[in-house]
Every structure is written in C-alpha cells, then in structure tokens.
Protein backbone atom coordinates (compact mmCIF):
# COMPACT_ATOMS: atom_id res chain seq x y z
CA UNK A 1 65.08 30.17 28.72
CA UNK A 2 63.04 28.91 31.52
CA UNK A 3 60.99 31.84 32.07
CA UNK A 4 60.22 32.10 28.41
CA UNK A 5 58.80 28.67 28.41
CA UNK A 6 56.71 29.80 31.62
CA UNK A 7 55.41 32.47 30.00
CA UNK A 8 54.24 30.44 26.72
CA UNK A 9 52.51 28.19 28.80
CA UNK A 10 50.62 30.95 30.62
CA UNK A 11 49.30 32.56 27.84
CA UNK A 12 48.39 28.94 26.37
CA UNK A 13 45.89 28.71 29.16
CA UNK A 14 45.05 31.74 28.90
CA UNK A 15 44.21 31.86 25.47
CA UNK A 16 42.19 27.67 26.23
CA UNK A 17 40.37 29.84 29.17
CA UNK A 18 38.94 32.12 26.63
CA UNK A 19 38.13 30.26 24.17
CA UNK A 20 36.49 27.96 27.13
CA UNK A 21 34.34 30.87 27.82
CA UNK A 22 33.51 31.82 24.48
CA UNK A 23 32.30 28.39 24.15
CA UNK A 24 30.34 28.28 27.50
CA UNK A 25 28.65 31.62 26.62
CA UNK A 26 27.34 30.65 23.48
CA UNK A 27 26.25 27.03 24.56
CA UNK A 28 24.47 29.03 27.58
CA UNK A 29 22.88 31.42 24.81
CA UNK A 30 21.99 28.73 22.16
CA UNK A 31 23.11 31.08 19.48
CA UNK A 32 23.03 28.04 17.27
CA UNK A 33 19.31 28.30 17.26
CA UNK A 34 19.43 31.65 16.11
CA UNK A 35 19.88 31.00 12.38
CA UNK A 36 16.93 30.35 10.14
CA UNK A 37 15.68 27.58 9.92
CA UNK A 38 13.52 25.58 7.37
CA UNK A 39 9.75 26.42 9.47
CA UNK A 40 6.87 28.23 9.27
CA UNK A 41 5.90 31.21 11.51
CA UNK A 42 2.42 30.96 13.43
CA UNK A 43 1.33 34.01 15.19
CA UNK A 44 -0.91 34.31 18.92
CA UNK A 45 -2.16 37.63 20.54
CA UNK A 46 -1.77 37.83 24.45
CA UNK A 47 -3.56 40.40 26.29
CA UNK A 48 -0.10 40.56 28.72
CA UNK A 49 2.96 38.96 27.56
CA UNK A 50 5.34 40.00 31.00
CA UNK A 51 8.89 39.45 30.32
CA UNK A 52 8.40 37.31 27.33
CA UNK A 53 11.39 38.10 24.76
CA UNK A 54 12.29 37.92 21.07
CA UNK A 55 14.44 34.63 20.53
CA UNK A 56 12.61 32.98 23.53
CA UNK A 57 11.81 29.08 22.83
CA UNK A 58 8.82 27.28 22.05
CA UNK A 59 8.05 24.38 23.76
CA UNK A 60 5.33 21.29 23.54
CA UNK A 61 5.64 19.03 25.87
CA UNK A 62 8.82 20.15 26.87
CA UNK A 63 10.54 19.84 23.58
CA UNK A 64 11.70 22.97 22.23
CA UNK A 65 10.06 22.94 18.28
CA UNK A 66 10.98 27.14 17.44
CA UNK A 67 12.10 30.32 18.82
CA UNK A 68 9.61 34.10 19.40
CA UNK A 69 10.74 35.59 16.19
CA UNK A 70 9.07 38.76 16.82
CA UNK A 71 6.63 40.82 19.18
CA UNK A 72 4.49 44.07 18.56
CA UNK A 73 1.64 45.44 19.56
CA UNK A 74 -1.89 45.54 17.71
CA UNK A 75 -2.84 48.85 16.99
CA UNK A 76 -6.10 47.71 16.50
CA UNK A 77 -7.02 45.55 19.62
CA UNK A 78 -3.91 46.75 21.74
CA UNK A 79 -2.61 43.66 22.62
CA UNK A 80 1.04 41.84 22.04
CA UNK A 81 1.37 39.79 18.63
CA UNK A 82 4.06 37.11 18.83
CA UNK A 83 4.95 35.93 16.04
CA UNK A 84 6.47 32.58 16.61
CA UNK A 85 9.20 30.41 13.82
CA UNK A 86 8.27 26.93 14.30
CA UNK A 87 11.25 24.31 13.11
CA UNK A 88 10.18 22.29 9.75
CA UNK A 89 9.53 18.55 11.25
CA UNK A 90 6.68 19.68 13.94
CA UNK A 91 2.82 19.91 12.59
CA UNK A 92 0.44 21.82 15.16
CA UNK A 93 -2.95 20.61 15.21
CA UNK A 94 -5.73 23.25 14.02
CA UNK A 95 -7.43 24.68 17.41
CA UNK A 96 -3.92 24.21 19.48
CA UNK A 97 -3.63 26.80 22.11
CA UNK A 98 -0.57 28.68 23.41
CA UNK A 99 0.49 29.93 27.07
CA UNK A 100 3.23 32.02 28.55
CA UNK A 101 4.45 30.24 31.10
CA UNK A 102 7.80 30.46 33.58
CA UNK A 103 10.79 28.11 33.59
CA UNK A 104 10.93 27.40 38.03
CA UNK A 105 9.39 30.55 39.98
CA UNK A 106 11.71 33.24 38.82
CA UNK A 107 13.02 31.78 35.77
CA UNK A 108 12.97 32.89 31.81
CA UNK A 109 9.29 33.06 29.80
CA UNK A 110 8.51 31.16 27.01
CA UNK A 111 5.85 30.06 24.90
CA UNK A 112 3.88 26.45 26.12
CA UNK A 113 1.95 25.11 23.32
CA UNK A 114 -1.06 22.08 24.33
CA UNK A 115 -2.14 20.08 21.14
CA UNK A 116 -5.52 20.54 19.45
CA UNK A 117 -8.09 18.33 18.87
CA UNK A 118 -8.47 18.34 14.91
CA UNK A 119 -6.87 16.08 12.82
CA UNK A 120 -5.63 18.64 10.21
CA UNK A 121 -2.33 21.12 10.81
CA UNK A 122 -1.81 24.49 10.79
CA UNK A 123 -0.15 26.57 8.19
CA UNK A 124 2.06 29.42 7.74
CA UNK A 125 0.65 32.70 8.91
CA UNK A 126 -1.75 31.04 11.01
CA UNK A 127 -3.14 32.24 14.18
CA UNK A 128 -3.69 30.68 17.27
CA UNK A 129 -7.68 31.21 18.85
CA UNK A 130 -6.73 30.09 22.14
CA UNK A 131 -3.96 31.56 24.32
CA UNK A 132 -3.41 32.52 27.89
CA UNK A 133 -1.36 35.67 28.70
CA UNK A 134 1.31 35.79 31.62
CA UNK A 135 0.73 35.12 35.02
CA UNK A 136 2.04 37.70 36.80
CA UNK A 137 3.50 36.99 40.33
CA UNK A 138 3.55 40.43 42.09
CA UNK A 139 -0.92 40.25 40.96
CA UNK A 140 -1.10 36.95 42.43
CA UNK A 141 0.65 37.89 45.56
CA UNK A 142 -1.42 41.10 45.83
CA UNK A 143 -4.47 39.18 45.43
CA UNK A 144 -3.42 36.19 47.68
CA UNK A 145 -2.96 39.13 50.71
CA UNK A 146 -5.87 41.31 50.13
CA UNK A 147 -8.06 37.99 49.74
CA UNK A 148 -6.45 36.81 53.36
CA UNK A 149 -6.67 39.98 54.61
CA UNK A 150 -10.37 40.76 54.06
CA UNK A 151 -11.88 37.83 55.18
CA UNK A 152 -14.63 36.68 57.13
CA UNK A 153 -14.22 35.64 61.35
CA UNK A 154 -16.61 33.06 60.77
CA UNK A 155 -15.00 29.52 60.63
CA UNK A 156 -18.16 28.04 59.46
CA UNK A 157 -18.52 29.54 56.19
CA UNK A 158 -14.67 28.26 55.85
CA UNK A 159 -16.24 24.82 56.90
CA UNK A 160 -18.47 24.36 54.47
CA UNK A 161 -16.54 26.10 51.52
CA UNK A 162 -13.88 23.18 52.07
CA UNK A 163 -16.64 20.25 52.45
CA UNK A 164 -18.00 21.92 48.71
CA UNK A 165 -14.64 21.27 47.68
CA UNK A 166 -14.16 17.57 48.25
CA UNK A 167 -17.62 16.69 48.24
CA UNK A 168 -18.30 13.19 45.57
C-alpha cells in the first residue's frame, strides 16, 4: 500500500514538472503576444535585415508596442519589406524612423523605432522613410582588422587625427 502511494506521488511531480515547463516555455516564447491584436500594421524597407524574424518585437524606448508580422522581399527594389502590427494604444509620429538593432552583442534582432518630429500620426499601411538596416558584426570586425592592418607608420598623422577629434 506504501509503494502505491510512492508511486502516486511520483507521477504527481511529474505531471507539476511538466506542466512547470510547459509554462516556462511559453512565458520564455511570449506566445501570448501572438494573437491579434486590435493595431494597425506599418511597413519599412531595409536594404539588410540579418537575422531579423517574423514574430520579433517592436520596441520604442524600450517598450515593446507590436510584433514583425511579416517579411518579403521587393521585387522591385530588392530589398526586405517588414511589415510590422503595431498594438492599438501607441500613435507613431509621421517622419518616425525604424532600426534593426541587437538585444546585448549576440542576442535576438528586433525592430527600434525613434519618434518623429510632426505632430500628426501615422496610419495603417503606412511606410516608414527613414530606416537603418542591420549592423552586421562579422563586416564590422572585417573592417575594424583590415583598417588596423593597413595603416600608416607615421604617429603624427595619428596625432593630429585625435587633436581634430577633441578640438572646441
């Protein structure tokens, strides 16, 4: 009788460690944000997009207001169209721009919106004019060495490039 009351307890925490990581996995995956909701979609063309995904978030100011809904290419201008769903209570100023940046150095891509400067919004099916691609960090590496690598001997030029820098 002992060893039947053993073995209901076992698959009791079993069953709580499942459901534990069911729950983990879909807090982790924000699932919830999945479903439609009330929005408006807003669209921006990127020459490079790098690891940017469907579902990824949009952020201003480090608030999340919608998700990448879609991505495809232009078969016009060849570059990426993401169409993004923006969440109902956030209004984009007209002539806001949008940027792929990186959560930390290796992290997930998402979409970085900075505010515009006009005092009406944007509307549904709008496009953004301003927008800044991906930076990718195997080009900035590349050009980081062959930019150390090629240059001059002469630590005078080096001189005065930094006093350019911080001159008044």
């Amino acid at each position: 009788m002992q060893s039947r009351a053993i073995e209901l307890l076992v698959g009791f925490f079993v069953c709580l460690g499942i459901a534990a990581i069911f729950v983990l996995t879909m807090r982790v995956s924000d699932v919830s944000s999945v479903t439609r909701t009330p929005g408006y979609t807003l669209q921006a063309s990127f020459g490079n997009i790098g690891g940017l995904n469907t579902g990824a978030p949009v952020r201003m100011a480090g608030i999340r207001i919608g998700r990448v809904a879609n991505i495809h290419l232009d078969e016009n201008t060849y570059e990426a169209v993401v169409v993004m769903h923006i969440e109902k209570g956030y209004k984009l100023p007209q002539g806001s721009g949008a940027e792929i940046l990186t959560s930390g150095l290796l992290g997930n891509q998402y979409i970085g919106i900075s505010a515009g400067p006009s005092t009406d919004f944007m509307h549904d099916g709008d496009s953004f004019d301003v927008t800044q691609g991906a930076i990718i960090l195997e080009k900035l590496i590349g050009q980081f060495v062959s930019n150390f690598a090629g240059g001059s001997d002469d630590d005078s030029s080096a001189d005065a490039d930094a006093d350019a820098l911080f001159a008044p």
